[in-house]
N, C-alpha and C. Protein backbone atom coordinates (compact mmCIF):
# COMPACT_ATOMS: atom_id res chain seq x y z
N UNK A 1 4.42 11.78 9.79
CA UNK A 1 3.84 11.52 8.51
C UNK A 1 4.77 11.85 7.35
N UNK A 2 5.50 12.79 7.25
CA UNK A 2 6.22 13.10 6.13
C UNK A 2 7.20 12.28 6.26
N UNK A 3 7.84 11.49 7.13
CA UNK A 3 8.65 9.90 6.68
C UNK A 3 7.91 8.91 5.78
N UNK A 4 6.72 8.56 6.40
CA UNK A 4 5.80 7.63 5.69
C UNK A 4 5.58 8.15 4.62
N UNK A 5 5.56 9.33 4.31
CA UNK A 5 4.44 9.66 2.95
C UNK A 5 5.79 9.68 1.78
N UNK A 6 6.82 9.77 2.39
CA UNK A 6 8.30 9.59 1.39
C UNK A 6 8.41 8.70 0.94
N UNK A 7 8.45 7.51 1.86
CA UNK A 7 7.98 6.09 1.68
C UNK A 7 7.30 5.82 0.38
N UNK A 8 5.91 6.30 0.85
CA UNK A 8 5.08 5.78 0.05
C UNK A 8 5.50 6.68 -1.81
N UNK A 9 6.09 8.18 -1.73
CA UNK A 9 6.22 8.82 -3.25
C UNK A 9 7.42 7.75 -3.19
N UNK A 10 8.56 7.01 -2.88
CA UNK A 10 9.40 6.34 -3.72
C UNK A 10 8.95 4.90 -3.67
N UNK A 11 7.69 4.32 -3.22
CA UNK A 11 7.59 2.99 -3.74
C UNK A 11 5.96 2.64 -5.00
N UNK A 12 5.48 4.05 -4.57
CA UNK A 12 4.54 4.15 -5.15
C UNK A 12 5.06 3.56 -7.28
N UNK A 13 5.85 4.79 -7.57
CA UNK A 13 6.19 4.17 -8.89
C UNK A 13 6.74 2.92 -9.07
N UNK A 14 7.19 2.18 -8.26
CA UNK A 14 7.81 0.95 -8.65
C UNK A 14 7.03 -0.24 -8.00
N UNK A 15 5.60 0.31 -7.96
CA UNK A 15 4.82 -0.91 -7.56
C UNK A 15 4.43 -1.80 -8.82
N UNK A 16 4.25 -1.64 -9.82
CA UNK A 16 4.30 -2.54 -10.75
C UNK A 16 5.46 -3.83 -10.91
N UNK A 17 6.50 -3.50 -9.95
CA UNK A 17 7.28 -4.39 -9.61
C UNK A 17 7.54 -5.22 -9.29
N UNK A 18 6.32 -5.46 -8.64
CA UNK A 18 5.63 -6.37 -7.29
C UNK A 18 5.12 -7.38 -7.65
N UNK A 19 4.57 -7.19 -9.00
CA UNK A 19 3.64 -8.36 -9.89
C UNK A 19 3.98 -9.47 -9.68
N UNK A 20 5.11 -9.53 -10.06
CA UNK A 20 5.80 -10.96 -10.02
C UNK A 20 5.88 -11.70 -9.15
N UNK A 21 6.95 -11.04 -7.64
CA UNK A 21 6.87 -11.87 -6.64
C UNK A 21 5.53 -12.16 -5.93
N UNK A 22 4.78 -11.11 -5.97
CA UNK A 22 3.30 -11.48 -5.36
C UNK A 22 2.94 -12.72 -5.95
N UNK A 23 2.55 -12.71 -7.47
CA UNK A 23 2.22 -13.90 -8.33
C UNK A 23 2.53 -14.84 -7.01
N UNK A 24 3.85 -14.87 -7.15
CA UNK A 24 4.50 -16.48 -6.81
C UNK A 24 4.76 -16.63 -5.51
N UNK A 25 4.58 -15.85 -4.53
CA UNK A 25 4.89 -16.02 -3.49
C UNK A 25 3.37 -15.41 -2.33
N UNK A 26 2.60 -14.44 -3.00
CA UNK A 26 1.68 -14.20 -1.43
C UNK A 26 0.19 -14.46 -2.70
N UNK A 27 0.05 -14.37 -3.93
CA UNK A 27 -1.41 -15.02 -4.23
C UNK A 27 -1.87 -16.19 -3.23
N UNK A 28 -3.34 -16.14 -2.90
CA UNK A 28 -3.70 -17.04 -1.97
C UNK A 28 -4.88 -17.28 -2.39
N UNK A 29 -5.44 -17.96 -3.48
CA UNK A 29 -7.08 -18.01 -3.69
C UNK A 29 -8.10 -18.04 -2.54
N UNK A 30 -7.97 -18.13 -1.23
CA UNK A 30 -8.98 -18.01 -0.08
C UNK A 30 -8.50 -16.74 1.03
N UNK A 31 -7.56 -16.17 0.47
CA UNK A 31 -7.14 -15.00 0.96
C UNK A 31 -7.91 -13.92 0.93
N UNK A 32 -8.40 -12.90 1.77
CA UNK A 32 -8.64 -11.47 0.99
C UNK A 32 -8.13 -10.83 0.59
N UNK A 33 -6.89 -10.82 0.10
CA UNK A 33 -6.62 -10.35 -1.29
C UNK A 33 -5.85 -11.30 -1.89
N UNK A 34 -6.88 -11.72 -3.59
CA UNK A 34 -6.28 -12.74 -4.19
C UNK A 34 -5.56 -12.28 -5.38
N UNK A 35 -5.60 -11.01 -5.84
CA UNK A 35 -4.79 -10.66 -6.88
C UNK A 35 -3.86 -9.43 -6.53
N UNK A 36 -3.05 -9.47 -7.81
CA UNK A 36 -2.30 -8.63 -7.68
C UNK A 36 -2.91 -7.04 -7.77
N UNK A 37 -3.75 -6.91 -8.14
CA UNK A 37 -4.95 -6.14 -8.64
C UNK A 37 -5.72 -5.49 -6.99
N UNK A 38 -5.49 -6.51 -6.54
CA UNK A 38 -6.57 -5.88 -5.19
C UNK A 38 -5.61 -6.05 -4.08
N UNK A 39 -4.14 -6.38 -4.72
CA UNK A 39 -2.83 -5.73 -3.33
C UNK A 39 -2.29 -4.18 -3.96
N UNK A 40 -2.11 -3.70 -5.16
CA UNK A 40 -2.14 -2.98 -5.26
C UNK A 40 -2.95 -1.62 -5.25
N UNK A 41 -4.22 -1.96 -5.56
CA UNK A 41 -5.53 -1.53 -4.80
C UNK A 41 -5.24 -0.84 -3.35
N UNK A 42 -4.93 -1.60 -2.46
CA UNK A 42 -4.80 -1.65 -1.29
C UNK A 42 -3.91 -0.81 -0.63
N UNK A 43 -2.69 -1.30 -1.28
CA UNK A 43 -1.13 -0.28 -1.26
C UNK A 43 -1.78 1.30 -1.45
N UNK A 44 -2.25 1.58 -2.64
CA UNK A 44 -2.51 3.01 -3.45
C UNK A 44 -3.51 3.63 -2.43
N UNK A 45 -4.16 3.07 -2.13
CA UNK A 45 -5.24 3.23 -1.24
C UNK A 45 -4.18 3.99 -0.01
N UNK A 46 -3.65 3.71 0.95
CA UNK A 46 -3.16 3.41 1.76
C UNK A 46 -2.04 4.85 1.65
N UNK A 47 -1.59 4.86 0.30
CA UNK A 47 -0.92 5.91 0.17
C UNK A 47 -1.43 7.31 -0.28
N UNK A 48 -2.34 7.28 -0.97
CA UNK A 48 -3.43 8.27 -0.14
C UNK A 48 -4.11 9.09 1.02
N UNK A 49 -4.41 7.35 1.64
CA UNK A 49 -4.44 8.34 3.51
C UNK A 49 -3.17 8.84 3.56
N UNK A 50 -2.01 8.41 4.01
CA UNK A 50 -0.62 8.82 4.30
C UNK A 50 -0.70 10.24 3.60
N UNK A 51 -0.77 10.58 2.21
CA UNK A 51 -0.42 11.51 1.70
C UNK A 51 -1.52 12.83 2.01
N UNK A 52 -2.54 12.34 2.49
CA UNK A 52 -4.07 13.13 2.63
C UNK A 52 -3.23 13.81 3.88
N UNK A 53 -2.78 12.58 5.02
CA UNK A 53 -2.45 13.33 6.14
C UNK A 53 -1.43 13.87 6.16
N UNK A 54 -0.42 13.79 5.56
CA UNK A 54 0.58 15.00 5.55
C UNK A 54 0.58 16.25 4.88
N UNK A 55 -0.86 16.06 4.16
CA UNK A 55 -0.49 17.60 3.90
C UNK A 55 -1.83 18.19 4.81
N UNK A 56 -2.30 17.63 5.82
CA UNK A 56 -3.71 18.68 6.36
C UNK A 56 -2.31 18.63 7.98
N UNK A 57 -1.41 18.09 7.78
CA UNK A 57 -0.72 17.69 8.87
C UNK A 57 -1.60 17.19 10.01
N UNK A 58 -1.75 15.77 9.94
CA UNK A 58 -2.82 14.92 10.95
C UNK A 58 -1.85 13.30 10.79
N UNK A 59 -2.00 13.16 11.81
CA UNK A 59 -1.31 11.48 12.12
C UNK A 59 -2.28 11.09 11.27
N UNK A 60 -1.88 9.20 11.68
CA UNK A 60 -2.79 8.10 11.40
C UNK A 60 -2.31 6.90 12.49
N UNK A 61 -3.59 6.33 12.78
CA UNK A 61 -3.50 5.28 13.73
C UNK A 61 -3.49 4.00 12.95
N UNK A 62 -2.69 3.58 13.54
CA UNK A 62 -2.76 1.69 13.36
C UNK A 62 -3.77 1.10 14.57
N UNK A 63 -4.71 0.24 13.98
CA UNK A 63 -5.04 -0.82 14.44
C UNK A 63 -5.12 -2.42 14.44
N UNK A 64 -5.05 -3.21 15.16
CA UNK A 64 -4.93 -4.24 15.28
C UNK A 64 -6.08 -5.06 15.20
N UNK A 65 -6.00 -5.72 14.28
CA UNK A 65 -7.36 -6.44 14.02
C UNK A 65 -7.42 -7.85 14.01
């Protein structure tokens, strides 16, 4: 976890970055997630768990869906 959660403190600030290419390259109006708004949502989200679990020191599982 403390690889991932590094990860996530150096991309976390430069997610506003993202705006753009998302715009133009992964917006998908029949997608579940159609904005940039609810991929970053998602990201922040995400870096949370990561960060929740490195500091109670607890993995996280991937699943396949």
């Amino acid at each position: 976890m403390p690889l991932i959660a590094g990860w996530w403190r150096q991309a976390a600030p430069q997610l506003e970055s993202l705006r753009e290419p998302f715009d133009r390259h992964a917006a998908e109006p029949r997608g579940w997630i159609t904005t940039f708004e609810a991929f970053a949502d998602l990201l922040t989200d995400w870096g949370e768990v990561v960060t929740e679990a490195e500091r109670r020191g607890w993995g996280i599982v991937g699943l396949r869906c």
